[in-house]
N, C-alpha and C. Protein backbone atom coordinates (compact mmCIF):
# COMPACT_ATOMS: atom_id res chain seq x y z
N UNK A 1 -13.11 -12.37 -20.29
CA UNK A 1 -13.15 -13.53 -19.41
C UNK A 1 -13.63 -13.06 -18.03
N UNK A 2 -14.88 -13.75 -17.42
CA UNK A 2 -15.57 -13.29 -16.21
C UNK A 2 -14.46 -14.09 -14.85
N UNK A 3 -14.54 -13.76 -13.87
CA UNK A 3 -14.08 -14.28 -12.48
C UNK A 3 -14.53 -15.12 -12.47
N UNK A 4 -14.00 -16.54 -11.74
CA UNK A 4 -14.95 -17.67 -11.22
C UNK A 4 -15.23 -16.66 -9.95
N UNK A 5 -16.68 -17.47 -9.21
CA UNK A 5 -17.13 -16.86 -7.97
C UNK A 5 -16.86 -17.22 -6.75
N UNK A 6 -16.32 -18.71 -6.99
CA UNK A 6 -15.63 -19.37 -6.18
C UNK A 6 -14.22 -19.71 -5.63
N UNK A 7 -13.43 -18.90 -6.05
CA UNK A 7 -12.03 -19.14 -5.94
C UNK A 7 -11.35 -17.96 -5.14
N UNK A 8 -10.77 -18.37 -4.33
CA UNK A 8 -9.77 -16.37 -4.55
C UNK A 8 -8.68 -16.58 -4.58
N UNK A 9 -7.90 -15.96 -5.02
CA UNK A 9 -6.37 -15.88 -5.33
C UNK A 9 -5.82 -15.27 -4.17
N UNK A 10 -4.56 -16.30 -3.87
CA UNK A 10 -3.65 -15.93 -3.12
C UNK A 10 -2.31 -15.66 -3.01
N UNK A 11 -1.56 -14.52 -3.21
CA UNK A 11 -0.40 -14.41 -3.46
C UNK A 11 0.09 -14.29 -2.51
N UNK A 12 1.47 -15.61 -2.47
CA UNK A 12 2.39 -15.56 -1.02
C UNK A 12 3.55 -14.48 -1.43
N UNK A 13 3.81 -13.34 -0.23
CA UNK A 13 4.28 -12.43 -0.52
C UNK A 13 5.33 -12.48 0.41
N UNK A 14 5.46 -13.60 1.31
CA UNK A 14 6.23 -13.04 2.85
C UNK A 14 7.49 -13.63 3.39
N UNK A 15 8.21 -13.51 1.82
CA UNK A 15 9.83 -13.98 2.00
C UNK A 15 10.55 -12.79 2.22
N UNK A 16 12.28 -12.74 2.35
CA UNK A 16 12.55 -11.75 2.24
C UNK A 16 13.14 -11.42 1.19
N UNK A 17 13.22 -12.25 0.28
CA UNK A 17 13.65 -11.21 -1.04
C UNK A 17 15.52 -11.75 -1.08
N UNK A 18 16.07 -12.09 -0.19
CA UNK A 18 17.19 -12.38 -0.16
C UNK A 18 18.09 -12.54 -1.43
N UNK A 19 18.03 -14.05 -2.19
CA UNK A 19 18.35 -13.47 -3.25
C UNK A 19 18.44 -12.39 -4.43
N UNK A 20 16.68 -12.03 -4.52
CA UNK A 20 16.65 -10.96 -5.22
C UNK A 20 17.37 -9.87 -5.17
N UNK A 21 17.84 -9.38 -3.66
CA UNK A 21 18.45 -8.27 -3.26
C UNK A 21 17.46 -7.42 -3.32
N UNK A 22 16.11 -7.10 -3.31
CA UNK A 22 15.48 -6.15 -3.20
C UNK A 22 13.75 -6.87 -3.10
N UNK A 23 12.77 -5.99 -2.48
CA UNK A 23 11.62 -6.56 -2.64
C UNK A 23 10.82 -7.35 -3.58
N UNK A 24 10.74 -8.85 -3.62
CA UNK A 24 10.42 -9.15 -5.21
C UNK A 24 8.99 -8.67 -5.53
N UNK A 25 8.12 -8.26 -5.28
CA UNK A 25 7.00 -7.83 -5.06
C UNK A 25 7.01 -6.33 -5.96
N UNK A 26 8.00 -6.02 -5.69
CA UNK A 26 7.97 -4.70 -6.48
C UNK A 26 9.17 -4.84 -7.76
N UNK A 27 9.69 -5.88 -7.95
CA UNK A 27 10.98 -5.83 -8.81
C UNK A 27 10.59 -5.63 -10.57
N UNK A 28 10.62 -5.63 -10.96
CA UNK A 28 10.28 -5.06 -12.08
C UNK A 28 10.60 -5.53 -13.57
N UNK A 29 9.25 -6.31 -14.24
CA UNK A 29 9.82 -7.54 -15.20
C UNK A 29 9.18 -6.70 -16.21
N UNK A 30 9.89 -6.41 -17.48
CA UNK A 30 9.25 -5.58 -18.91
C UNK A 30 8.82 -4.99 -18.38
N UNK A 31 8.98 -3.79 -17.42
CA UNK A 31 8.79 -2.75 -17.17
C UNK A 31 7.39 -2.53 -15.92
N UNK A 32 7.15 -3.38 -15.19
CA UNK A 32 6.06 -3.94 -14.41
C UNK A 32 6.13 -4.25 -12.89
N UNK A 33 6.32 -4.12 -11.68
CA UNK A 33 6.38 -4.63 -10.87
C UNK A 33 5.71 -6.28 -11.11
N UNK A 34 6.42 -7.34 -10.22
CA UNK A 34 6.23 -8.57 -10.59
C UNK A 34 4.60 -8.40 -9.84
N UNK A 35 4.41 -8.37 -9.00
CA UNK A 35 3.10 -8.80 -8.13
C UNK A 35 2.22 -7.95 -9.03
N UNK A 36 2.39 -6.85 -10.00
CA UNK A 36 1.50 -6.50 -10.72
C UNK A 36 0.63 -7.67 -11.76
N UNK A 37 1.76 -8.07 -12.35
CA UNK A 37 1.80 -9.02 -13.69
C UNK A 37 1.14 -10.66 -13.06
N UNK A 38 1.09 -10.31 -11.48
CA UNK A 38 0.41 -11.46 -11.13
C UNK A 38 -1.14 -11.78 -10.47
N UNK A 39 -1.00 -9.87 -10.04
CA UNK A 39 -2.74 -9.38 -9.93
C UNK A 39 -3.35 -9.58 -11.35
N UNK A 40 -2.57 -9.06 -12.23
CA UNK A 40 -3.54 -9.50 -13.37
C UNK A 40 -4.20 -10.70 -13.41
N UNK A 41 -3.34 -11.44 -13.60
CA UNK A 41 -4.03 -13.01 -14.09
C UNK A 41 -4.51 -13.39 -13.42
N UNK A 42 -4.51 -13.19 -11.96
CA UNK A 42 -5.74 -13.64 -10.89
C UNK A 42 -6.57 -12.99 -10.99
N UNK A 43 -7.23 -12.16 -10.84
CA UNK A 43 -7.93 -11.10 -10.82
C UNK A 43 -9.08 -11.50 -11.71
N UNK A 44 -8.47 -12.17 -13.36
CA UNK A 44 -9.27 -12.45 -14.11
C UNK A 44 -9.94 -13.80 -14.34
N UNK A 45 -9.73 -14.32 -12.82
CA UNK A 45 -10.15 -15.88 -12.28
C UNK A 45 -10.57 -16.08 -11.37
N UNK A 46 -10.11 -15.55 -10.47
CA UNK A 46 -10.96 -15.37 -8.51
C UNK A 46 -11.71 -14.09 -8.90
N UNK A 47 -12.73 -14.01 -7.50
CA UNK A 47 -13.60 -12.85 -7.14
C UNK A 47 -12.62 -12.01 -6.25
N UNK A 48 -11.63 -12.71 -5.92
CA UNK A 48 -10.77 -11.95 -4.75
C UNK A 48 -9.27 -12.47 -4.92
N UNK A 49 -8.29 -11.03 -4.53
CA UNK A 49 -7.03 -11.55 -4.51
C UNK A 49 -6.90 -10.81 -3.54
N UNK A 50 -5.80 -11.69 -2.97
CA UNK A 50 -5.49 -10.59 -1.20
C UNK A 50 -3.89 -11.57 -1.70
N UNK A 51 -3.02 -10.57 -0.34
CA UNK A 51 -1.49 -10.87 -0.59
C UNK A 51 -1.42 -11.73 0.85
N UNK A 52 -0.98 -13.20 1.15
CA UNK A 52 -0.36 -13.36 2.19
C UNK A 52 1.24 -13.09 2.60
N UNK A 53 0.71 -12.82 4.29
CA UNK A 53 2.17 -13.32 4.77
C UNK A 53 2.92 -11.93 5.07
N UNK A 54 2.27 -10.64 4.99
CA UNK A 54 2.34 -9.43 4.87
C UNK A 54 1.66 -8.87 5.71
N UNK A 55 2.29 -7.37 6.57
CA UNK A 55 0.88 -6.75 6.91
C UNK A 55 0.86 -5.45 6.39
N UNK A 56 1.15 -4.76 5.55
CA UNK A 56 0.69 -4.41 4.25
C UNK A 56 1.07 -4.92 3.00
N UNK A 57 -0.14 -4.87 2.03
CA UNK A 57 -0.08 -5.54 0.77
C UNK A 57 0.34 -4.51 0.02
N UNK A 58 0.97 -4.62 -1.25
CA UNK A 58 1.67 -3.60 -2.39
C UNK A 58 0.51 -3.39 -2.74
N UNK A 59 0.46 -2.48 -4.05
CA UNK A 59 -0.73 -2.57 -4.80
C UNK A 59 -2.43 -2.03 -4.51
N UNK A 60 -2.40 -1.87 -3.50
CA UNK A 60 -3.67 -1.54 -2.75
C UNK A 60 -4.55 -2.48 -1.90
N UNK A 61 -3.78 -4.19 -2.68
CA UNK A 61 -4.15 -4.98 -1.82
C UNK A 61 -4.44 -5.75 -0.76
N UNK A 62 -5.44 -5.98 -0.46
CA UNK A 62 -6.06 -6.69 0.98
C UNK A 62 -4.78 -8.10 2.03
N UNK A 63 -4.41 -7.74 2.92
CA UNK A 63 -3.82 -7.82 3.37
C UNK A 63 -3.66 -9.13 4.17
N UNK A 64 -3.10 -10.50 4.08
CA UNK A 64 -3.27 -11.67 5.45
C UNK A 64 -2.14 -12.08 5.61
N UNK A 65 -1.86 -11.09 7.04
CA UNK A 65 -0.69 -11.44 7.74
C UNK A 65 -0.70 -13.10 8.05
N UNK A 66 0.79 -13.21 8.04
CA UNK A 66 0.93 -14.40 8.56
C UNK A 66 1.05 -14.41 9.93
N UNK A 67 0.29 -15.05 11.03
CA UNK A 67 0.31 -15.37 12.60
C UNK A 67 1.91 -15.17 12.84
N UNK A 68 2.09 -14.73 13.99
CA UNK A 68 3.33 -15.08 14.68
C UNK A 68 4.35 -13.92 14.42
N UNK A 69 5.58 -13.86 14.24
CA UNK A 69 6.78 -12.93 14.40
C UNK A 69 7.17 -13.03 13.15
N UNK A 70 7.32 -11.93 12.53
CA UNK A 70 7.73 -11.92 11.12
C UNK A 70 7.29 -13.29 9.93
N UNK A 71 7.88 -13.29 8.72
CA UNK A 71 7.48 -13.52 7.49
C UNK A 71 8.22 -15.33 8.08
N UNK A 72 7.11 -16.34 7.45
CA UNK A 72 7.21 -17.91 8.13
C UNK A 72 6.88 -18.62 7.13
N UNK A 73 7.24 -18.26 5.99
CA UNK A 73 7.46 -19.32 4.97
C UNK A 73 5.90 -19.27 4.27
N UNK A 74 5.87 -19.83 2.78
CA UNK A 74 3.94 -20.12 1.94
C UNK A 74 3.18 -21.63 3.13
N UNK A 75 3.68 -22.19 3.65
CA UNK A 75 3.16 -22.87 4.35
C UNK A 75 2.17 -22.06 5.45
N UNK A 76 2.77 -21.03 6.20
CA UNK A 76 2.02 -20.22 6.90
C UNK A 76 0.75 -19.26 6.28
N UNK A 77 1.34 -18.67 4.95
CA UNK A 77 0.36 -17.82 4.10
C UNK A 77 -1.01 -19.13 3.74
N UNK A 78 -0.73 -19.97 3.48
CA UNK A 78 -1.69 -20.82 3.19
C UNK A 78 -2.74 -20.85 4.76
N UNK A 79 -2.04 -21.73 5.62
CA UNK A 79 -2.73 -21.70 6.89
C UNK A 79 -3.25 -20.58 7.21
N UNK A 80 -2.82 -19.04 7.03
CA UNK A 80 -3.35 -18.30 7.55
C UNK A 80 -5.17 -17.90 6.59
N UNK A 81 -4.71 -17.93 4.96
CA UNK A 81 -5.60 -17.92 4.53
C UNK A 81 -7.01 -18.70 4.62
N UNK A 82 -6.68 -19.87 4.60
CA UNK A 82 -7.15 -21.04 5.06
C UNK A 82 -8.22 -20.55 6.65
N UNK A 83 -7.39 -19.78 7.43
CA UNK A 83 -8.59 -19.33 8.91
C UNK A 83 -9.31 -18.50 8.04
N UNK A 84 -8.52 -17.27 7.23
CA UNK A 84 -9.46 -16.26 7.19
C UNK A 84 -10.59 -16.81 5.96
N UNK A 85 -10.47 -17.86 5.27
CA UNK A 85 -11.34 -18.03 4.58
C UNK A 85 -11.87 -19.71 4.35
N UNK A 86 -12.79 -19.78 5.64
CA UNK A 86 -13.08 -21.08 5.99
C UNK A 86 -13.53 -22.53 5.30
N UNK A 87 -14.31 -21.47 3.83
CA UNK A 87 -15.44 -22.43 3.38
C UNK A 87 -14.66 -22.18 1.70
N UNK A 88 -13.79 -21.01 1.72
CA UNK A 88 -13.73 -20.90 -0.10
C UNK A 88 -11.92 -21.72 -0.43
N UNK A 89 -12.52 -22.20 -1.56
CA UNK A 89 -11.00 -22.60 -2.27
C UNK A 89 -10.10 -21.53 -2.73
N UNK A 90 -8.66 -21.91 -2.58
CA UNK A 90 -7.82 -21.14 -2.93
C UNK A 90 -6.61 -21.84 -3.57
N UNK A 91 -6.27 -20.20 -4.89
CA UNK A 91 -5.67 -20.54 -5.47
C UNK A 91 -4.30 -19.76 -5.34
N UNK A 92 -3.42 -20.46 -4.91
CA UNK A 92 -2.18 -20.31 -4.11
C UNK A 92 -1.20 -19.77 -5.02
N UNK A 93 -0.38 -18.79 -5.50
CA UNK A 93 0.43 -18.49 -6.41
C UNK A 93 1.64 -17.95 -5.48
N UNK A 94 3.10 -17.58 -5.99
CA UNK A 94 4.27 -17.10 -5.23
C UNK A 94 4.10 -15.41 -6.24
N UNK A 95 4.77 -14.34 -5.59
CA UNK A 95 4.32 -13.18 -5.85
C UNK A 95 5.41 -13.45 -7.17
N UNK A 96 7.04 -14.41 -6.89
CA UNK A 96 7.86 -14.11 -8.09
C UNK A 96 7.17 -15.07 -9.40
N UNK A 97 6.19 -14.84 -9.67
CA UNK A 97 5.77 -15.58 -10.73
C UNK A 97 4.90 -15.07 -11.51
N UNK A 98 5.52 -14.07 -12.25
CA UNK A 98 5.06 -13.28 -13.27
C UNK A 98 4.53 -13.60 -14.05
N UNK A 99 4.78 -14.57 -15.08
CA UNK A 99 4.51 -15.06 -15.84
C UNK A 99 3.18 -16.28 -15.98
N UNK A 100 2.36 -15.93 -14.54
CA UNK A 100 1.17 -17.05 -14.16
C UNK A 100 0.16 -16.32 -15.31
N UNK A 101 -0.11 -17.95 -15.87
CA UNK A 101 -1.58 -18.13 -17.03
C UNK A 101 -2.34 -17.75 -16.70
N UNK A 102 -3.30 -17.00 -16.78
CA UNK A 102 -4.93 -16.76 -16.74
C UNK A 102 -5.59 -18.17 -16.80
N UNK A 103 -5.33 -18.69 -17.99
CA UNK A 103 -6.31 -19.78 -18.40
C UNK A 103 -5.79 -21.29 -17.44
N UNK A 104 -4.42 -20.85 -16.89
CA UNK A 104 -3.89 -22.21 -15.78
C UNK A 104 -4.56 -22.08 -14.73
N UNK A 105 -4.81 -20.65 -14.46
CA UNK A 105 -5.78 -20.48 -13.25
C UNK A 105 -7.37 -21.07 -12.98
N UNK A 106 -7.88 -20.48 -13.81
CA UNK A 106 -9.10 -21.60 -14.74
C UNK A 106 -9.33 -22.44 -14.82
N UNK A 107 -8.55 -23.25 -15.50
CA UNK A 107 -8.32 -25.22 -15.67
C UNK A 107 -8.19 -25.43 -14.16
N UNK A 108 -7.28 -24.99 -13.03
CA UNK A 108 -7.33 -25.39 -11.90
C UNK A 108 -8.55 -25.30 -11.36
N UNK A 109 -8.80 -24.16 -11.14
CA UNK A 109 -10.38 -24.38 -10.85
C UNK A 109 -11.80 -24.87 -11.35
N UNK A 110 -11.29 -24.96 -12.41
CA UNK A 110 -12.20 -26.12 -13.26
C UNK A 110 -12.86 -27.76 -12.05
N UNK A 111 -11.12 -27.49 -11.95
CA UNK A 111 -10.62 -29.51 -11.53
C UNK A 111 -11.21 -29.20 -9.67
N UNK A 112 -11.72 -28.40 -9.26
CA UNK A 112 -12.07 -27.67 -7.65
C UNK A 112 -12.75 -29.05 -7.09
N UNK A 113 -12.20 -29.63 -6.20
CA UNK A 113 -12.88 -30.60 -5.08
C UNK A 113 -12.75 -30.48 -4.24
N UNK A 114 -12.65 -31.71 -3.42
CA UNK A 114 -12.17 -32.32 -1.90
C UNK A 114 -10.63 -31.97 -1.87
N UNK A 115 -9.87 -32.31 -2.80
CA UNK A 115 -8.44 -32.61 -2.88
C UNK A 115 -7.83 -31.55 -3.52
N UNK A 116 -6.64 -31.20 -2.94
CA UNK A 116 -6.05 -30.22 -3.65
C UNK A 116 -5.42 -30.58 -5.20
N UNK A 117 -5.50 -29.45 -5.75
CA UNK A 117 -5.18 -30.00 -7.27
C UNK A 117 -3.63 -28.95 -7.54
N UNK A 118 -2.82 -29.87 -8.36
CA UNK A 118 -1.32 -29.69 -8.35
C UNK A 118 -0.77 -30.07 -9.13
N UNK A 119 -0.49 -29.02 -10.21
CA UNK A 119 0.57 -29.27 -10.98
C UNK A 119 2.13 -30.29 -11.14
N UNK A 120 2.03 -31.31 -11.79
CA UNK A 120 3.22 -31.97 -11.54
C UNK A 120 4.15 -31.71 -12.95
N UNK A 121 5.47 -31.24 -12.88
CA UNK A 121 6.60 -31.48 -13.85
C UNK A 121 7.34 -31.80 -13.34
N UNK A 122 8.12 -33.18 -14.23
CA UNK A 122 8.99 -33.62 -13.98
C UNK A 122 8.68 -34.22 -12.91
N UNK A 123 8.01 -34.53 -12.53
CA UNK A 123 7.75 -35.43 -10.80
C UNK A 123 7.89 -34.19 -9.93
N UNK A 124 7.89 -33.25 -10.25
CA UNK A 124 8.33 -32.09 -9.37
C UNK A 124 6.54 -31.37 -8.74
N UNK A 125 5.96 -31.06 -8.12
CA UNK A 125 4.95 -30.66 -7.24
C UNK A 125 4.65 -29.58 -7.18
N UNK A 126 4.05 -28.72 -8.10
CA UNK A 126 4.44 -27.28 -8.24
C UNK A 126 3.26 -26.43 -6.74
N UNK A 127 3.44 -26.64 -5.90
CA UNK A 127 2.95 -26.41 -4.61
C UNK A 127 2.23 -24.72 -4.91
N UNK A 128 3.05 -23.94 -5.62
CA UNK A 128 2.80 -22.35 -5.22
C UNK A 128 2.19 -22.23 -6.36
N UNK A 129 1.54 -22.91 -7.26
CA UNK A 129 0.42 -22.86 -8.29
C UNK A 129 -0.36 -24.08 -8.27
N UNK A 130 -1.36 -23.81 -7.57
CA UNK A 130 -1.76 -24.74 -7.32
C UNK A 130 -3.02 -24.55 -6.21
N UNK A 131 -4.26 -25.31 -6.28
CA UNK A 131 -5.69 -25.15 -6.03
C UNK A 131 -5.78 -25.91 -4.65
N UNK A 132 -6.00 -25.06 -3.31
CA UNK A 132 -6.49 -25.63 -1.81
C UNK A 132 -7.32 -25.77 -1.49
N UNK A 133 -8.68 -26.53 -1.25
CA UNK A 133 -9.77 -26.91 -0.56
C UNK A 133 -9.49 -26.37 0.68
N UNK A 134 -10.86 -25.89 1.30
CA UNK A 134 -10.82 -25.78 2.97
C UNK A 134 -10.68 -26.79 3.53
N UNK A 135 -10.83 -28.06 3.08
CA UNK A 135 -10.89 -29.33 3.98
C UNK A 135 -9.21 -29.93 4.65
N UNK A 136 -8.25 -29.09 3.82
CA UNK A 136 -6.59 -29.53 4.02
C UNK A 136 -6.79 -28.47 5.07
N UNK A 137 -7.17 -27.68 5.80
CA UNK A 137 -6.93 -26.33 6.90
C UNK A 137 -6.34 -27.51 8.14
N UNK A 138 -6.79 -28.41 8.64
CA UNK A 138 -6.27 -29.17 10.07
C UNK A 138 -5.22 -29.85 9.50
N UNK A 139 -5.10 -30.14 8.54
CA UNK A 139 -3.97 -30.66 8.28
C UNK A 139 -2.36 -30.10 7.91
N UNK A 140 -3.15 -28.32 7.64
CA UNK A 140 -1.83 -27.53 7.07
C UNK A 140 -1.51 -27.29 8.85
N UNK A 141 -2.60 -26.92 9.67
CA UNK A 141 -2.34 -26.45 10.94
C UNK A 141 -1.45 -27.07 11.67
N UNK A 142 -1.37 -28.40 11.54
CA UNK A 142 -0.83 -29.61 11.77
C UNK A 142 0.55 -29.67 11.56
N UNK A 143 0.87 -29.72 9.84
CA UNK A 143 2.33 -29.49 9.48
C UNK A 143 2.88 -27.79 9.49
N UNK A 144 2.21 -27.19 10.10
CA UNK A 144 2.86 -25.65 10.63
C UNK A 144 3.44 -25.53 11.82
N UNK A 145 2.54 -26.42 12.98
CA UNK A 145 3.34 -26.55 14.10
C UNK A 145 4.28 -27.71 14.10
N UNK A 146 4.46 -28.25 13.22
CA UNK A 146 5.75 -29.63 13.22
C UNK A 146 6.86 -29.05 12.67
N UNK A 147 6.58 -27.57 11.56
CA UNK A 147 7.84 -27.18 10.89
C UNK A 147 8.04 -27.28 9.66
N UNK A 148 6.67 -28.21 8.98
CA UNK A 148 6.33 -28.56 7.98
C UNK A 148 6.69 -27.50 6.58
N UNK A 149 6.01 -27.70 5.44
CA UNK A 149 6.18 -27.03 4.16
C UNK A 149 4.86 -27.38 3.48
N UNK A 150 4.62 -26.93 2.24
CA UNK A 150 3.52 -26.97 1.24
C UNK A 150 3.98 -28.65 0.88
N UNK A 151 4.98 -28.60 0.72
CA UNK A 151 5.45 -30.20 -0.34
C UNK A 151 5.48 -30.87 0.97
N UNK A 152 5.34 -30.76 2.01
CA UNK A 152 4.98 -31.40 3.30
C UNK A 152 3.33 -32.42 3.53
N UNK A 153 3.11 -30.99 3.45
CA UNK A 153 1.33 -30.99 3.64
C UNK A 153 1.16 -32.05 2.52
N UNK A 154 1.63 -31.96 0.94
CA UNK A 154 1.53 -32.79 0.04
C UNK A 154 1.80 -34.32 0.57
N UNK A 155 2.60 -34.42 1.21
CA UNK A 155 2.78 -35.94 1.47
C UNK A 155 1.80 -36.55 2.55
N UNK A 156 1.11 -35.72 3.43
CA UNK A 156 0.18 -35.99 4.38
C UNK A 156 -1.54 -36.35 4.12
N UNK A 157 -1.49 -35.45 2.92
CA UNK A 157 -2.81 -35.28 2.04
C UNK A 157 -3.09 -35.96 1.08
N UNK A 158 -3.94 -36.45 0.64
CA UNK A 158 -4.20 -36.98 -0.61
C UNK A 158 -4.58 -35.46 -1.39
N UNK A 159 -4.10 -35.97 -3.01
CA UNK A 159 -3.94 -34.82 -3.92
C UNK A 159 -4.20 -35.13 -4.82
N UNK A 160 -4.99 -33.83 -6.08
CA UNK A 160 -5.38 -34.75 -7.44
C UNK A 160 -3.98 -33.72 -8.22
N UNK A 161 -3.66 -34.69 -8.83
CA UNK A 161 -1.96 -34.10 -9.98
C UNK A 161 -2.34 -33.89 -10.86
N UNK A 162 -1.99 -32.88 -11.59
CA UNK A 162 -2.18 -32.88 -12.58
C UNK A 162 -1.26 -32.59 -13.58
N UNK A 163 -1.09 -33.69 -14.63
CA UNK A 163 0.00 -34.02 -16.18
C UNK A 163 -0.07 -33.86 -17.25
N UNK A 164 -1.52 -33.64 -17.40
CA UNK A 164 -1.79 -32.75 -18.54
C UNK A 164 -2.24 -31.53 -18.92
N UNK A 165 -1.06 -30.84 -18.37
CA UNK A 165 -1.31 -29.83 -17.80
C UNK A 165 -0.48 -28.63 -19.60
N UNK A 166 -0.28 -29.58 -20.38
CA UNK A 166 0.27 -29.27 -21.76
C UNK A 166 -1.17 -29.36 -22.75
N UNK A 167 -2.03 -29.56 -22.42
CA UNK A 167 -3.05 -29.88 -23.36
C UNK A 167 -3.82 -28.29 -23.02
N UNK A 168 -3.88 -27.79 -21.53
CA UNK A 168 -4.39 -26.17 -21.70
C UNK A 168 -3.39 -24.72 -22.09
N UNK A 169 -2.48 -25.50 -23.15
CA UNK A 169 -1.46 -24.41 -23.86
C UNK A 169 -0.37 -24.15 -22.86
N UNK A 170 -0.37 -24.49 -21.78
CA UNK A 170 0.90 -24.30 -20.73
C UNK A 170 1.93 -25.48 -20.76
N UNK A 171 2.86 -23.99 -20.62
CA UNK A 171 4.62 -24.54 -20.81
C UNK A 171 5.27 -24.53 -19.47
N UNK A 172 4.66 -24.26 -18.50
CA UNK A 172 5.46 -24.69 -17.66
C UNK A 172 5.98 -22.87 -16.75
N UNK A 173 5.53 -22.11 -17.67
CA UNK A 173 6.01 -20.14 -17.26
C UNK A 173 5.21 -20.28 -16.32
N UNK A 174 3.82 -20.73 -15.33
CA UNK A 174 2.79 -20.32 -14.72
C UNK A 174 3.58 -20.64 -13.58
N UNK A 175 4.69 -21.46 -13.25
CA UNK A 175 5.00 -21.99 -12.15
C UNK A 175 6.40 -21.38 -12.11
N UNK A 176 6.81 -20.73 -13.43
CA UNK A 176 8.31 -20.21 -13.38
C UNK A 176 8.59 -19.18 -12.43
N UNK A 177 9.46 -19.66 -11.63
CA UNK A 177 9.95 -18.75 -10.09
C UNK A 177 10.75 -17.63 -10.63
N UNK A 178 10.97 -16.17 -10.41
CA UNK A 178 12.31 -15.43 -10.28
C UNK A 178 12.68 -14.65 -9.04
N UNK A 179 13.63 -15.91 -8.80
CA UNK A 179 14.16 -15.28 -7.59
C UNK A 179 15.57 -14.71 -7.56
N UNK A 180 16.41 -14.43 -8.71
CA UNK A 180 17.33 -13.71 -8.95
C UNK A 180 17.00 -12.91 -10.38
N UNK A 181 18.13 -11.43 -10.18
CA UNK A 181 17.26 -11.05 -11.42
C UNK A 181 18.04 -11.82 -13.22
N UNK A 182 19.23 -12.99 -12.67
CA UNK A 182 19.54 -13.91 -14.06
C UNK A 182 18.07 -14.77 -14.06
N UNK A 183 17.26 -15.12 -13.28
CA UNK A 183 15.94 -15.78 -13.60
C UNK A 183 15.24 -14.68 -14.34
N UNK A 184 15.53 -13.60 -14.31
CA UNK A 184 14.06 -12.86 -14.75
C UNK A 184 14.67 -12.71 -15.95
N UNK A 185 15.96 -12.29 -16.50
CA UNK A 185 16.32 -12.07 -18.20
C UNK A 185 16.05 -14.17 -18.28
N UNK A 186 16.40 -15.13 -17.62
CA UNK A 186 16.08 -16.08 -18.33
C UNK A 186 14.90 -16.21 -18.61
N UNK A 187 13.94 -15.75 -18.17
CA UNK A 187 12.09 -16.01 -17.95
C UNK A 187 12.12 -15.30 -19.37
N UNK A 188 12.37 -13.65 -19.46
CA UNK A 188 12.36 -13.33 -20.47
C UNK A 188 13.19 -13.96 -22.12
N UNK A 189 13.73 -14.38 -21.55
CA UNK A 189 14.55 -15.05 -23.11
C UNK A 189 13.73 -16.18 -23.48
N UNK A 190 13.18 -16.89 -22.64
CA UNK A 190 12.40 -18.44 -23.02
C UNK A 190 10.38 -18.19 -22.86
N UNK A 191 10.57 -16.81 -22.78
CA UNK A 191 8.93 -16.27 -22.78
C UNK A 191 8.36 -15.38 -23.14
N UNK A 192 8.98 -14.16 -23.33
CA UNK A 192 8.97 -13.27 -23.79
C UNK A 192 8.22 -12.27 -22.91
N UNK A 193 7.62 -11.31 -22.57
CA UNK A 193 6.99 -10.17 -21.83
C UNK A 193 6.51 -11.30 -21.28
N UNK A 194 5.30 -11.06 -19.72
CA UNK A 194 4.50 -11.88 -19.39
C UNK A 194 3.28 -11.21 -20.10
């Protein structure tokens, strides 16, 4: 499977790990650091993956700090990406999400417009998988200085959803968070390796 040429992957990296009790970035799912298991599957969909929200990236990877004083939430990693990359779409992932599709990555960028494209379950907004146009940049800038969030920006923006999101073989693992390590034996019991 070739890269799209148009996309780059962005992994928000710049929480602190709190629950996890340790860096989730490096925590270690079937034997893997998580942000490994998530370079993969981007990697094999964007021309580029860089880590936000960091000012060094794990991995060897390219680095976009988030503006300002320490780590400010995926709302900031977005905005910041968003300056450093004016004209290209991005595809927004959280580093604890091991278990992200190759081929979810794909179908999102398939669906690439004006409007950001977003996974919906359950009525739920899956914000940190999920495809950004440059054209939302004044508007994330906007809900960053109000205090805003990703599911913020969502209510300000028009957005294309997407529900059939079961017809490209996905269950729902591409968006599965682990932010304790009982999420990561549950990820593993209902998924098996990523």
């Amino acid at each position: 499977m070739s890269a799209t040429s148009d996309m780059i992957g962005v992994i928000l990296a710049g929480g602190r790990s709190s629950r996890m009790g340790v860096d989730k970035a490096t925590y270690a799912v079937a034997g893997r650091p998580m942000i490994d298991w998530v370079v993969d599957a981007l990697s094999r969909a964007c021309h580029r993956v860089v880590v936000a929200g960091r000012y060094e990236a794990p991995a060897g990877l390219e680095s976009i700090p988030d503006e300002g004083d320490g780590p400010q939430g995926p709302l900031a990693g977005l905005v910041s990406c968003l300056r450093h990359f004016p004209s290209e779409s991005l595809i927004v992932v959280a580093v604890d999400q091991p278990w992200l599709r190759t081929d979810t990555v794909k179908r999102l960028g398939e669906l690439a417009g004006d409007l950001p494209v977003v996974p919906v379950e359950g009525g739920v907004r899956q914000t940190t998988c999920a495809l950004y146009p440059p054209g939302v940049a004044d508007a994330g800038e906007t809900e960053l200085k109000t205090g805003g969030s990703l599911q913020s920006l969502l209510d300000v923006v028009a957005f294309a959803p997407v529900v059939d999101w079961h017809e490209w073989g996905e269950d729902g693992r591409s968006w599965f968070s682990v932010d304790t390590p009982q999420a990561a034996e549950e990820g593993l019991a209902r998924f098996g390796p990523p």
